[in-house]
Protein backbone atom coordinates (compact mmCIF):
# COMPACT_ATOMS: atom_id res chain seq x y z
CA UNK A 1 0.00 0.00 0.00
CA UNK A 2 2.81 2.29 1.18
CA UNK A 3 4.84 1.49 -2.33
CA UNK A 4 1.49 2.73 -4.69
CA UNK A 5 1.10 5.41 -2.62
CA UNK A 6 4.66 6.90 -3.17
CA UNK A 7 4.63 5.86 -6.80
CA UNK A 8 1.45 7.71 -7.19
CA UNK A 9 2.87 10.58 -5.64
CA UNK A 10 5.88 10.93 -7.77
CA UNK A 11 3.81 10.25 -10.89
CA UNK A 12 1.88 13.42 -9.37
CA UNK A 13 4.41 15.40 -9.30
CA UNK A 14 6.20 14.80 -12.07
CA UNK A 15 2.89 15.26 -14.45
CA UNK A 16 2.51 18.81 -12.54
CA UNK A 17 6.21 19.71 -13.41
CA UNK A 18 6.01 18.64 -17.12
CA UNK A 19 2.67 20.58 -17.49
CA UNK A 20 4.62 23.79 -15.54
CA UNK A 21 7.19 23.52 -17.54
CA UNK A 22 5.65 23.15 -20.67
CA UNK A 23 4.11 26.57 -20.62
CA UNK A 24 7.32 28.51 -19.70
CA UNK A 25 9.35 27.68 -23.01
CA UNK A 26 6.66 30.04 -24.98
CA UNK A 27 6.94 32.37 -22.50
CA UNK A 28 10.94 32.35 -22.03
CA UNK A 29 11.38 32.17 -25.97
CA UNK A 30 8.95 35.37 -26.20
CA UNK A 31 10.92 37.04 -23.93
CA UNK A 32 13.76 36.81 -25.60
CA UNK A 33 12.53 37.79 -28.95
CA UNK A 34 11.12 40.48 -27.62
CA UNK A 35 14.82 41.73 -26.09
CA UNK A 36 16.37 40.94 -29.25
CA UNK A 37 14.05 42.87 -31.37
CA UNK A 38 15.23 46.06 -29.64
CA UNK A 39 19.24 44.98 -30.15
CA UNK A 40 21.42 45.17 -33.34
CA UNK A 41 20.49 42.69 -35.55
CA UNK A 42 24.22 42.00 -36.29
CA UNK A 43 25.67 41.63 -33.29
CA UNK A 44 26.89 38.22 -32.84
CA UNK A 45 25.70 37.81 -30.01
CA UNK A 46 22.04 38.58 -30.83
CA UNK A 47 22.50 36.30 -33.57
CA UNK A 48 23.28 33.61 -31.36
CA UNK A 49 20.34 33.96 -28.74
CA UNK A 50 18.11 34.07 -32.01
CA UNK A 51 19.45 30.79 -32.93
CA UNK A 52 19.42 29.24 -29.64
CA UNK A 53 15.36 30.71 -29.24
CA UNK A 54 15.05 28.54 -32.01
CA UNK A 55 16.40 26.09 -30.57
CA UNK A 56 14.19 26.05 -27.93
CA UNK A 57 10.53 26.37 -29.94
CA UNK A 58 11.95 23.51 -32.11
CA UNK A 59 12.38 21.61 -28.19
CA UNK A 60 9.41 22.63 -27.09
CA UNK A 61 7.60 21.38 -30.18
CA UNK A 62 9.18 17.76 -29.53
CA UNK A 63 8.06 18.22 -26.02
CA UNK A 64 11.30 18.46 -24.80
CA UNK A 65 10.61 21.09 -22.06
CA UNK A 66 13.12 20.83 -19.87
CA UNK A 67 15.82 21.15 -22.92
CA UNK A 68 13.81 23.97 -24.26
CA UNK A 69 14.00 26.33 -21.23
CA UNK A 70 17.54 25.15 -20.92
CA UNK A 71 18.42 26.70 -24.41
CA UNK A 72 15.58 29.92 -23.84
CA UNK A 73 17.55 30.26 -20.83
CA UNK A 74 20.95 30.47 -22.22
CA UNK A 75 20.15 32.87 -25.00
CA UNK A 76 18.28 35.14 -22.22
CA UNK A 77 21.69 35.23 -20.81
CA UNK A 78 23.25 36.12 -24.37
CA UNK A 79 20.99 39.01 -24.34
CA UNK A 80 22.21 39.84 -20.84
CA UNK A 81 18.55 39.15 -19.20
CA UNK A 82 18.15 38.19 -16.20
CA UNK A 83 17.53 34.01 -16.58
């Protein structure tokens, strides 16, 4: 009884963290679009968030959450944003 009862649990949770962390990549990528809009295009630097936001909505798309905010969060920190 104990043994269902924690594997229940931890199915719980981890269904609540998947679903919490499936609707931060959008927001994470849009935030960093957003940032770059208002930076030189050509900066390297910009370039390289851009292509790591990418990245991340391609993730995100696969359902790869936790690998999408990873990249989102790295290019945030490109664009010198708080991650």
């Amino acid at each position: 009884m104990r043994f269902s009862l924690g594997c229940a649990t931890v199915l719980a949770l981890t269904l609540v963290t998947s679903a919490a962390s499936a609707s931060m990549c959008p927001v994470l990528i849009k935030q960093g679009r957003d940032a770059a809009a208002t930076m030189n295009q050509n900066d390297a630097n910009v370039k390289n968030a851009l292509a790591k936001l990418d990245r991340a909505a391609a993730l995100h798309k696969e359902g790869k959450h936790v690998d999408s905010m990873r990249e989102a969060n790295e290019a945030l920190g490109m664009l010198g944003l708080k991650k």
